[in-house]
C-alpha atoms as a PDB file:
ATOM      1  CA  UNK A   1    -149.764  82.179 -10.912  1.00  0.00           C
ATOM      2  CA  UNK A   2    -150.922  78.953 -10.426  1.00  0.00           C
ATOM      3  CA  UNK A   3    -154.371  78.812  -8.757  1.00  0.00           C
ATOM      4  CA  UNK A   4    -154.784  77.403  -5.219  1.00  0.00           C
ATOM      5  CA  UNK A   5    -157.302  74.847  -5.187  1.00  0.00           C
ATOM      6  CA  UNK A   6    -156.458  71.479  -3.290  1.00  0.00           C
ATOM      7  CA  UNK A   7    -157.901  67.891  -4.563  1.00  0.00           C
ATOM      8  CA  UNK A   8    -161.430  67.884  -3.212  1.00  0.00           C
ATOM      9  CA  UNK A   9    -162.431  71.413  -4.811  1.00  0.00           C
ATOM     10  CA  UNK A  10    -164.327  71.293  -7.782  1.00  0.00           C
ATOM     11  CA  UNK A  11    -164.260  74.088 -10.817  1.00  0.00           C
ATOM     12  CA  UNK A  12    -167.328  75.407 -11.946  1.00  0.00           C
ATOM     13  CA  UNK A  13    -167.297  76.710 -15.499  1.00  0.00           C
ATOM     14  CA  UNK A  14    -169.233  80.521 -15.358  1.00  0.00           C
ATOM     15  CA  UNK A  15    -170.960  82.071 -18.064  1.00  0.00           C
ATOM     16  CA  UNK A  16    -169.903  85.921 -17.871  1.00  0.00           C
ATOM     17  CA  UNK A  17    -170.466  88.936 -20.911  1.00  0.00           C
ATOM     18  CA  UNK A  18    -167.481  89.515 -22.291  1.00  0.00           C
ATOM     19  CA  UNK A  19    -167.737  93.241 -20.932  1.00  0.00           C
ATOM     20  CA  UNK A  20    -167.153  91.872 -17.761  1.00  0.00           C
ATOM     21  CA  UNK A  21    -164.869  88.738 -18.232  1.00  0.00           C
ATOM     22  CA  UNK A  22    -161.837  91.429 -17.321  1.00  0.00           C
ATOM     23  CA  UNK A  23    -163.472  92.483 -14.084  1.00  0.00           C
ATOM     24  CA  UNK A  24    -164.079  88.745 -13.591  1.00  0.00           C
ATOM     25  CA  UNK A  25    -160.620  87.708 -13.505  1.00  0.00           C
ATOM     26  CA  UNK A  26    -159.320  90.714 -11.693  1.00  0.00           C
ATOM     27  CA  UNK A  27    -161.906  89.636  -8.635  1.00  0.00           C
ATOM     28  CA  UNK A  28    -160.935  86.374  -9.143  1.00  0.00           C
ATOM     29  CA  UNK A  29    -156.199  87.053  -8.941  1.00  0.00           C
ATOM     30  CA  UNK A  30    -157.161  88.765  -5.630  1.00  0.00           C
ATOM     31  CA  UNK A  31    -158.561  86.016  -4.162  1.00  0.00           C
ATOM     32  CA  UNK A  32    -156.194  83.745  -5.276  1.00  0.00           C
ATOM     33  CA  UNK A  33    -153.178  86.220  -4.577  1.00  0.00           C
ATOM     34  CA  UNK A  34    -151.246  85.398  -0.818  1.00  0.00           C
ATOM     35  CA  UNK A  35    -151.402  87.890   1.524  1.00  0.00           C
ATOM     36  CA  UNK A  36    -148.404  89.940   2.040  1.00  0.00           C
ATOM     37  CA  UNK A  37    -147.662  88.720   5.465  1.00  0.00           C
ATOM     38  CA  UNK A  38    -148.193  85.298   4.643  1.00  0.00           C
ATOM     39  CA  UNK A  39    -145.063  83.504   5.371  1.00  0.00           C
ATOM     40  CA  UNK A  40    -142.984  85.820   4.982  1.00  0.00           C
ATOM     41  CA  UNK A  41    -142.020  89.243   6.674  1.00  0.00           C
ATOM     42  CA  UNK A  42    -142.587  92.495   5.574  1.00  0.00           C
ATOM     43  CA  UNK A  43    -139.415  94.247   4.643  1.00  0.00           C
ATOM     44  CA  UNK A  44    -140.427  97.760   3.181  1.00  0.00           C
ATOM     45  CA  UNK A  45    -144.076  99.083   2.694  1.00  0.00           C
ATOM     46  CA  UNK A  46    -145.688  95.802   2.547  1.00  0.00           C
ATOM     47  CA  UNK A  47    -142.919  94.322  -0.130  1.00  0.00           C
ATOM     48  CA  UNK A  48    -141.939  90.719   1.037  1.00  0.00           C
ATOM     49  CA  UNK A  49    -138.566  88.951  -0.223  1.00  0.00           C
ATOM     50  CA  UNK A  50    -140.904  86.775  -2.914  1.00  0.00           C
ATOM     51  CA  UNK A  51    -142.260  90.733  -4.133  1.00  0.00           C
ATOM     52  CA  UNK A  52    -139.105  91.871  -4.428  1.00  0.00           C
ATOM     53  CA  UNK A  53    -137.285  88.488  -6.107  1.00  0.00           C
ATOM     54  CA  UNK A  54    -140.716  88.412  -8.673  1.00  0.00           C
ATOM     55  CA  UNK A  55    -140.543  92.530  -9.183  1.00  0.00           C
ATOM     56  CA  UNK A  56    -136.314  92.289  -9.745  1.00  0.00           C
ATOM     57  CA  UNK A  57    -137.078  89.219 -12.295  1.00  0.00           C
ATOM     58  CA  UNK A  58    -139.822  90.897 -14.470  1.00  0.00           C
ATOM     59  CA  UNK A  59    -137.894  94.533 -14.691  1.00  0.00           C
ATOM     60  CA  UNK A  60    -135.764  95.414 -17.340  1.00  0.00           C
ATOM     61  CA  UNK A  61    -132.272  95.386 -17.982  1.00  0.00           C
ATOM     62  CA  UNK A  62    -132.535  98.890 -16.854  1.00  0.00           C
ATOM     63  CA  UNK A  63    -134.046  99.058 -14.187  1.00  0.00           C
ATOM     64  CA  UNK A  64    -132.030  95.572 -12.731  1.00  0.00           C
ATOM     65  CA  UNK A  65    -129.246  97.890 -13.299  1.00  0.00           C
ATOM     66  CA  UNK A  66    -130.944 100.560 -10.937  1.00  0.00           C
ATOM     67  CA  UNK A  67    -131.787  98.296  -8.685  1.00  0.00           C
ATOM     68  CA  UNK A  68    -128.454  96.868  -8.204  1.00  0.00           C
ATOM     69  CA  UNK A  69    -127.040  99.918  -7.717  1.00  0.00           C
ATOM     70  CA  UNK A  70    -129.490 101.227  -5.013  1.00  0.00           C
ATOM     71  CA  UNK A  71    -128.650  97.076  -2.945  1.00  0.00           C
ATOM     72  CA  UNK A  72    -124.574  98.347  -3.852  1.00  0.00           C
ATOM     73  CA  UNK A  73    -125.544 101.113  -1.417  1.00  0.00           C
ATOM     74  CA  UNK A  74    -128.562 100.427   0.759  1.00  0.00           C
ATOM     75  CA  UNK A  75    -129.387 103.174   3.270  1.00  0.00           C
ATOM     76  CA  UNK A  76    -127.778 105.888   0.807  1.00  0.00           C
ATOM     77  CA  UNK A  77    -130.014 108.624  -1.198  1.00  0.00           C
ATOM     78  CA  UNK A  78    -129.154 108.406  -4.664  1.00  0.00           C
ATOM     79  CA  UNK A  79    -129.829 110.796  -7.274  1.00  0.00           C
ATOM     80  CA  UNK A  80    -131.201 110.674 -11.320  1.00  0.00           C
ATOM     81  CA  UNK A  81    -127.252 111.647 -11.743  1.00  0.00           C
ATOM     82  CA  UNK A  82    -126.225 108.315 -10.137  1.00  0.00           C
ATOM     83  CA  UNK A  83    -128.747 106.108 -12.297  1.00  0.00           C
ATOM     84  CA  UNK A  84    -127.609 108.200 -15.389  1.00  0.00           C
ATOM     85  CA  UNK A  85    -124.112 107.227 -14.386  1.00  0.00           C
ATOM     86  CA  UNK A  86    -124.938 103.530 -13.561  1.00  0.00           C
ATOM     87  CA  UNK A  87    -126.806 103.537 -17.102  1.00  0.00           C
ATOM     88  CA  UNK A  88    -124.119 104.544 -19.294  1.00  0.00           C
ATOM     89  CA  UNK A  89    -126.456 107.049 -19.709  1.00  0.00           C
ATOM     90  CA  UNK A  90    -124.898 110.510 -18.466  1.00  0.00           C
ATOM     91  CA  UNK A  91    -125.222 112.093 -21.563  1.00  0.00           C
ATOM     92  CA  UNK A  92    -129.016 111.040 -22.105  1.00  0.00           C
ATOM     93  CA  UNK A  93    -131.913 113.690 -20.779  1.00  0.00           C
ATOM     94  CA  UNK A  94    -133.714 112.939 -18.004  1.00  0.00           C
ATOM     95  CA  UNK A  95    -136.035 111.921 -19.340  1.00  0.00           C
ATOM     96  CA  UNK A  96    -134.390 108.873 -19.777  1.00  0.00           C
ATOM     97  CA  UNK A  97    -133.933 107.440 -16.244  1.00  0.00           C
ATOM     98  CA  UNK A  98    -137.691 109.177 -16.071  1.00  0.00           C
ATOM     99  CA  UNK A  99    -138.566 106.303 -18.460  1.00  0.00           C
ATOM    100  CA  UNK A 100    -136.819 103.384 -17.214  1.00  0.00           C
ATOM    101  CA  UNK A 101    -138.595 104.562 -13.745  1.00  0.00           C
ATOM    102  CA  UNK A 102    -142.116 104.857 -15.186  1.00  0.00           C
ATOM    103  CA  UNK A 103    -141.893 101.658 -16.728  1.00  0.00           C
ATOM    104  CA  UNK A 104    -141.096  99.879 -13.414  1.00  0.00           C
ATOM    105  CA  UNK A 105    -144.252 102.197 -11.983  1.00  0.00           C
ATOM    106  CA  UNK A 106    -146.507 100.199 -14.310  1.00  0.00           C
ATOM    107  CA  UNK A 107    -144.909  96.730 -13.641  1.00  0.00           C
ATOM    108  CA  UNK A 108    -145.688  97.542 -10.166  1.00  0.00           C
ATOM    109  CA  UNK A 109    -148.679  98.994 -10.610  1.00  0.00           C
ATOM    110  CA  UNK A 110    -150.469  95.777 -12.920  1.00  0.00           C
ATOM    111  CA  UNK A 111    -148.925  93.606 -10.473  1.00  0.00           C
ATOM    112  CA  UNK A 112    -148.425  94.394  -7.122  1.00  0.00           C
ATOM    113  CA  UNK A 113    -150.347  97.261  -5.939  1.00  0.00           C
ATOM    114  CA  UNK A 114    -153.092  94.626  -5.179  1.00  0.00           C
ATOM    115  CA  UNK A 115    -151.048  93.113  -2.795  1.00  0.00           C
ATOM    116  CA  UNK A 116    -149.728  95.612  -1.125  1.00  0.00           C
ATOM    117  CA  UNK A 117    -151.105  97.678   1.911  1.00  0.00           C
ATOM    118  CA  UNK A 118    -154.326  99.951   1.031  1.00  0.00           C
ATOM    119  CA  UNK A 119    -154.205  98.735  -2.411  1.00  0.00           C
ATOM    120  CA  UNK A 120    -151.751 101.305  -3.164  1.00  0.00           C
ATOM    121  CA  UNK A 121    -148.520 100.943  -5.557  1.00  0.00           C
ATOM    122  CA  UNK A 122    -145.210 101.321  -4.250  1.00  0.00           C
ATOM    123  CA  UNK A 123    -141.852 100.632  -4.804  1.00  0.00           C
ATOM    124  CA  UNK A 124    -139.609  98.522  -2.818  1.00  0.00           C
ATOM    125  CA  UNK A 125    -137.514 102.053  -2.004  1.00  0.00           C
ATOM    126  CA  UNK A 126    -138.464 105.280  -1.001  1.00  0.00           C
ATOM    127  CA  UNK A 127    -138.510 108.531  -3.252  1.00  0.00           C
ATOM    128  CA  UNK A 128    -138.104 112.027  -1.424  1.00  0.00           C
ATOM    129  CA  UNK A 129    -137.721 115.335  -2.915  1.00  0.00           C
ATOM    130  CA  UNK A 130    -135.009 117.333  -1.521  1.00  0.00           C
ATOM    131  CA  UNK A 131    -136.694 121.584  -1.187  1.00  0.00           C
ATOM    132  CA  UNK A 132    -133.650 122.935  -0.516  1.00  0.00           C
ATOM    133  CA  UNK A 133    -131.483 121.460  -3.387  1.00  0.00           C
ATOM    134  CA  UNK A 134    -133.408 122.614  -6.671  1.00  0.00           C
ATOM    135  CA  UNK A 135    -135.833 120.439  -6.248  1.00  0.00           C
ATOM    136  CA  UNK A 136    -134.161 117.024  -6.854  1.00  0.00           C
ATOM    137  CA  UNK A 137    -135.427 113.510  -6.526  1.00  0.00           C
ATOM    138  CA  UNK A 138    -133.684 111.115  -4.432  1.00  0.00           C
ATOM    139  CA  UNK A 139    -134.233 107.558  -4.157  1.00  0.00           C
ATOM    140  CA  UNK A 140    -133.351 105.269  -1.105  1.00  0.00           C
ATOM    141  CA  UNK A 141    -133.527 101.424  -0.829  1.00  0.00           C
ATOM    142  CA  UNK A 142    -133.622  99.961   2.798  1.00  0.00           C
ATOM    143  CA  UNK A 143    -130.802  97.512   3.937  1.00  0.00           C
ATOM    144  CA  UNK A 144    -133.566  94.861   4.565  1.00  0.00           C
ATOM    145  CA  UNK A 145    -134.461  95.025   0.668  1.00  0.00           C
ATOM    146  CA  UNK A 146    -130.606  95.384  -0.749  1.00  0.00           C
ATOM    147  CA  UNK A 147    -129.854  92.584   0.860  1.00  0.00           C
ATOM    148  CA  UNK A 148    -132.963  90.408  -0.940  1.00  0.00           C
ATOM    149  CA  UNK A 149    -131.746  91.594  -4.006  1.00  0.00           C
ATOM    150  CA  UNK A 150    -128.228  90.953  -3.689  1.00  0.00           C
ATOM    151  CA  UNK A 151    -129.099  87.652  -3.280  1.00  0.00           C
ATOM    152  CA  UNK A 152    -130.942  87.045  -6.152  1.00  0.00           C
ATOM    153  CA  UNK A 153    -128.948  84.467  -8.502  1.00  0.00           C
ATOM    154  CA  UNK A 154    -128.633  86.086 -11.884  1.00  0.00           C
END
């Protein structure tokens, strides 16, 4: 991120304990982080096309493979099975795809739950649970997002 400071402002050097240099920076990346709505529309749950380009770019093989598959079919609920499949991965426990998805939880999480709505993390699709059918998770990516990351030169 490169910080947003125009000709005219000066830096300061600050003298912080090292117990709070962490805390420091954190206060300091969301100030200097745009807001969501700045410039650009809000496709899904406060996720802008820049969120979504950056998020696609720092997520693993994996998950770029997940994500693919969920812009292949925007609109659609698609199951563990269908990542498993998309994977190479059928024969692989659940845990598997559980991993791939956690990791992308924390990439999120670090950094963009501060720029999303409330603070909260998210993912640029939705996640349901389905009662009636044993219980399964289903995951959904809006036609708005698919097309962002169809776009995305690779």
């Amino acid at each position: 991120m490169t910080p947003k400071t125009t000709p005219e402002e000066e830096l300061v050097p600050v003298m912080v304990p090292r117990r709070l240099l962490a805390d420091v920076y954190g206060f300091i990346a969301s100030k200097e982080q745009a807001d969501p709505g700045e410039g650009s529309a809000v496709l899904h749950r406060g996720w802008t096309a820049p969120m979504v380009e950056e998020a696609y770019r720092a997520a693993s093989d994996r998950m770029k493979a997940i994500l693919d598959l969920l812009a292949s079919r925007p609109d659609e609920k698609l199951s563990i099975a269908d990542f498993e499949s998309a994977l190479g991965a059928e024969n692989e426990k659940e845990n598997f795809v559980n991993g791939v998805l956690g990791a992308f939880g924390r990439l999120t999480n670090q950094r963009f739950a501060s720029r999303l709505p409330d603070k909260q993390n998210t993912w640029p699709f939705t996640v349901s649970k389905a009662i009636r059918d044993g219980g399964d998770w289903y995951y959904e990516m809006p036609s708005s997002v698919a097309e962002v990351i169809r776009g995305i030169e690779r």
